[in-house]
N, C-alpha and C. Protein backbone atom coordinates (compact mmCIF):
# COMPACT_ATOMS: atom_id res chain seq x y z
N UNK A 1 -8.02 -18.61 8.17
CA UNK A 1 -7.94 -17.93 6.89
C UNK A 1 -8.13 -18.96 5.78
N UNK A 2 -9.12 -18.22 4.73
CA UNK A 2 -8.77 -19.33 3.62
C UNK A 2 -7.78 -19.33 2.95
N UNK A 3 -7.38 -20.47 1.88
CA UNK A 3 -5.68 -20.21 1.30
C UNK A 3 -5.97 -20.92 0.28
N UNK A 4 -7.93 -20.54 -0.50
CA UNK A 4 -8.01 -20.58 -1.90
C UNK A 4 -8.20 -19.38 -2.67
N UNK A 5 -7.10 -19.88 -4.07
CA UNK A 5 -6.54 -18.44 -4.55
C UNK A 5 -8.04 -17.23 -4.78
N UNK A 6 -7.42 -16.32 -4.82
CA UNK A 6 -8.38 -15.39 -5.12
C UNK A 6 -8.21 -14.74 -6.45
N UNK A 7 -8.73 -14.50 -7.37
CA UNK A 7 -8.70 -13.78 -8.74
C UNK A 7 -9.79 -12.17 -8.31
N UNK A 8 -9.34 -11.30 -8.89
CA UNK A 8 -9.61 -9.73 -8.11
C UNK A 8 -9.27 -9.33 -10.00
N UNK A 9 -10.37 -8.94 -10.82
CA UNK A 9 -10.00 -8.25 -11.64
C UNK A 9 -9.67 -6.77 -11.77
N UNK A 10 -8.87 -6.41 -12.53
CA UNK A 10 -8.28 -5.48 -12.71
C UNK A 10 -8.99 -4.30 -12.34
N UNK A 11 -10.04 -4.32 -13.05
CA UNK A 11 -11.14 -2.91 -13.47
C UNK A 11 -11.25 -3.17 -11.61
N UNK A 12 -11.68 -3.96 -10.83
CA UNK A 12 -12.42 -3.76 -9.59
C UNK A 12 -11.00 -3.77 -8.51
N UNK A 13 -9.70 -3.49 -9.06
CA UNK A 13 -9.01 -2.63 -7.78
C UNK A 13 -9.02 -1.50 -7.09
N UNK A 14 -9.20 -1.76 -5.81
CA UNK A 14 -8.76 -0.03 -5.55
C UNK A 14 -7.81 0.83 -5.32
N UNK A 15 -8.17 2.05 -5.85
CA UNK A 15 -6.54 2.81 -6.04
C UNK A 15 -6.50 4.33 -5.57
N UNK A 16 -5.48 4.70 -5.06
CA UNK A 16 -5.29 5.80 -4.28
C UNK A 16 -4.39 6.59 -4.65
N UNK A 17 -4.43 7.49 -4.58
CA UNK A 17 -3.54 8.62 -5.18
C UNK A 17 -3.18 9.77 -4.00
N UNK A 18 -1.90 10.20 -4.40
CA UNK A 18 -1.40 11.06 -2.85
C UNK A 18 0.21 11.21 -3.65
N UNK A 19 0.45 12.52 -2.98
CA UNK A 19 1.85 12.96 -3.65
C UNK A 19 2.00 12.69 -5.35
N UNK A 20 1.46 12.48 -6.31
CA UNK A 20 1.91 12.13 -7.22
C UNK A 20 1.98 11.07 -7.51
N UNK A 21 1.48 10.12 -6.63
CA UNK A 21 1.62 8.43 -6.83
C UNK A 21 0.31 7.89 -7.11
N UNK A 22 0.13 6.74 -7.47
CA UNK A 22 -0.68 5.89 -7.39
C UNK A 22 -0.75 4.47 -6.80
N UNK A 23 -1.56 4.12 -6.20
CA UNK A 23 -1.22 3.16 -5.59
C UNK A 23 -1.99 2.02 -5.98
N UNK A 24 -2.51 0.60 -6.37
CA UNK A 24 -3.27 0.00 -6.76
C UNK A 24 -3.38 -1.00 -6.10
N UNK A 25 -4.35 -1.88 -4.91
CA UNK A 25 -4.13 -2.67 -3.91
C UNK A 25 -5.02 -3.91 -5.15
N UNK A 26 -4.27 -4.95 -4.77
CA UNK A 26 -4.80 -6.42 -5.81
C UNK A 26 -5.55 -7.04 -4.64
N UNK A 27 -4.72 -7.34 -3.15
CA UNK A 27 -5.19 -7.66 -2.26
C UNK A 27 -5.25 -6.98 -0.50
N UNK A 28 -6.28 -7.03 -0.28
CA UNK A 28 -6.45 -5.63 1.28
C UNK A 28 -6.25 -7.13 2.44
N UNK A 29 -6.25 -6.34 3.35
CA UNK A 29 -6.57 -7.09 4.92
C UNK A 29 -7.32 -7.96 5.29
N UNK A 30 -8.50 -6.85 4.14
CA UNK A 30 -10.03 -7.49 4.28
C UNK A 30 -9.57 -8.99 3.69
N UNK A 31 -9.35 -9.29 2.61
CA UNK A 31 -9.44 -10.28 1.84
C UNK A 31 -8.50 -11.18 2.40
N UNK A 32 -7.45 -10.72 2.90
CA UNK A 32 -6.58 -12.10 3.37
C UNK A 32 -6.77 -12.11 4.91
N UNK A 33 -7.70 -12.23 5.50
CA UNK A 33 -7.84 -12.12 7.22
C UNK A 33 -7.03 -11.57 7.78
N UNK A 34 -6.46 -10.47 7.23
CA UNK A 34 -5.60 -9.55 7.90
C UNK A 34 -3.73 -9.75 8.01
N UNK A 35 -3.60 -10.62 7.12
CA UNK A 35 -2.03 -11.60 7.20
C UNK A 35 -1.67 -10.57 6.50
N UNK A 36 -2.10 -9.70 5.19
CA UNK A 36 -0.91 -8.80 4.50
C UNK A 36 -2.20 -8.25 3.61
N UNK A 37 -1.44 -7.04 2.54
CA UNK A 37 -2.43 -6.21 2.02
C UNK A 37 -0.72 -6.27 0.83
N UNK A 38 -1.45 -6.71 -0.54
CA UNK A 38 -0.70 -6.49 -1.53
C UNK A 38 -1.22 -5.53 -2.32
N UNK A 39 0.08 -4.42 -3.09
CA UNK A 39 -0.19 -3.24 -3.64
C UNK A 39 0.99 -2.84 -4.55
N UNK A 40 0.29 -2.33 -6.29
CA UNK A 40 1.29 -1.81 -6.68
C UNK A 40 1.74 -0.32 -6.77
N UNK A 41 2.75 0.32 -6.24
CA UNK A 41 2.65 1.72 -6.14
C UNK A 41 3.38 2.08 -7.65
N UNK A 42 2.87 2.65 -8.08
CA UNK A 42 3.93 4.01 -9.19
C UNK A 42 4.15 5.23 -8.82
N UNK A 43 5.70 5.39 -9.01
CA UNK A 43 5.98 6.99 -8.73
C UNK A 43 6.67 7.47 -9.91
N UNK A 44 5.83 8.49 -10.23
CA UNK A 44 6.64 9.02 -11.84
C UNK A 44 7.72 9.87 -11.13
N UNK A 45 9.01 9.78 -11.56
CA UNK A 45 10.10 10.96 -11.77
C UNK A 45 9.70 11.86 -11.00
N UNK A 46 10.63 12.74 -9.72
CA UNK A 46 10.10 13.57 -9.28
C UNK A 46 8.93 14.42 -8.37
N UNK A 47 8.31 12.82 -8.19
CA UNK A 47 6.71 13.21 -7.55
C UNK A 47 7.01 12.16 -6.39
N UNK A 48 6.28 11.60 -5.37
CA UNK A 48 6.23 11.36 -4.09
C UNK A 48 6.45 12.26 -3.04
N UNK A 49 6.74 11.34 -1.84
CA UNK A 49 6.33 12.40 -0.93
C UNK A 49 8.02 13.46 -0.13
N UNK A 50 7.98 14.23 0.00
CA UNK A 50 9.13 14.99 0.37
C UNK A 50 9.90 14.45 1.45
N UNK A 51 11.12 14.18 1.28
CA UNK A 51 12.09 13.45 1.64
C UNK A 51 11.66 13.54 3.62
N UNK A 52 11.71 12.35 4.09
CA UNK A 52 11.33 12.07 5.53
C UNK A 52 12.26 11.04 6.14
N UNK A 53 11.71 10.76 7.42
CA UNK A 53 12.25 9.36 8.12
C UNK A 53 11.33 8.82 8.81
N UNK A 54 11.42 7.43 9.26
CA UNK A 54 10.75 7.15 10.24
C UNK A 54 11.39 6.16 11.37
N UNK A 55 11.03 6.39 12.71
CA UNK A 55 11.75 6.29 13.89
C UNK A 55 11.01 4.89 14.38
N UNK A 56 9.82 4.07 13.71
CA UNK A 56 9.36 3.28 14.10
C UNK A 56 10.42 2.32 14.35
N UNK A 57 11.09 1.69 13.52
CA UNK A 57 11.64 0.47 13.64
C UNK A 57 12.81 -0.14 14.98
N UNK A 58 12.80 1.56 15.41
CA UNK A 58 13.52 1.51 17.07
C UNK A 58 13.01 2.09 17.93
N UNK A 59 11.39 1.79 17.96
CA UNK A 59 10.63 1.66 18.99
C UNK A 59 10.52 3.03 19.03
N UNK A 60 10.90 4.01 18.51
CA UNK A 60 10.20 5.56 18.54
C UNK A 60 9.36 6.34 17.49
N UNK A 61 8.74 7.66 18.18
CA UNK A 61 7.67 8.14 17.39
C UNK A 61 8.58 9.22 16.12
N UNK A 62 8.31 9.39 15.39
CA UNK A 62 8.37 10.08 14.34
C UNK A 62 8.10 11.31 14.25
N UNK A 63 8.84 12.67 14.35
CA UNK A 63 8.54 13.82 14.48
C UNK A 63 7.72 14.95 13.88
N UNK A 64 6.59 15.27 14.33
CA UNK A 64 5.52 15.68 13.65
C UNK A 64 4.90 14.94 12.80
């Protein structure tokens, strides 16, 4: 991997939207050989996604 900095202007992030959020990635997978994907999410008041869980972190699947 390289580990010279990268500058990613603003206008050329990409951004995703789902539940009410936005999401804005500075840096993907692509760009750091796959070590991490940095992102800023906003959730206005009231909007995201409807209250859940997830069962990953003890080795199980997640229901429906």
């Amino acid at each position: 991997m390289n580990s010279a900095p990268v500058l990613v202007p603003s206008a050329q992030n990409p951004a995703i939207h789902a539940f009410g959020e936005e999401a804005v990635f500075h840096l993907t997978g692509a760009q750091t050989g796959g070590a991490f994907t940095q992102w800023v999410e906003t959730t206005p008041s009231g909007a995201g996604p409807p209250p859940h869980w997830h069962m990953v972190a003890l080795g199980k699947k997640s229901p429906g």
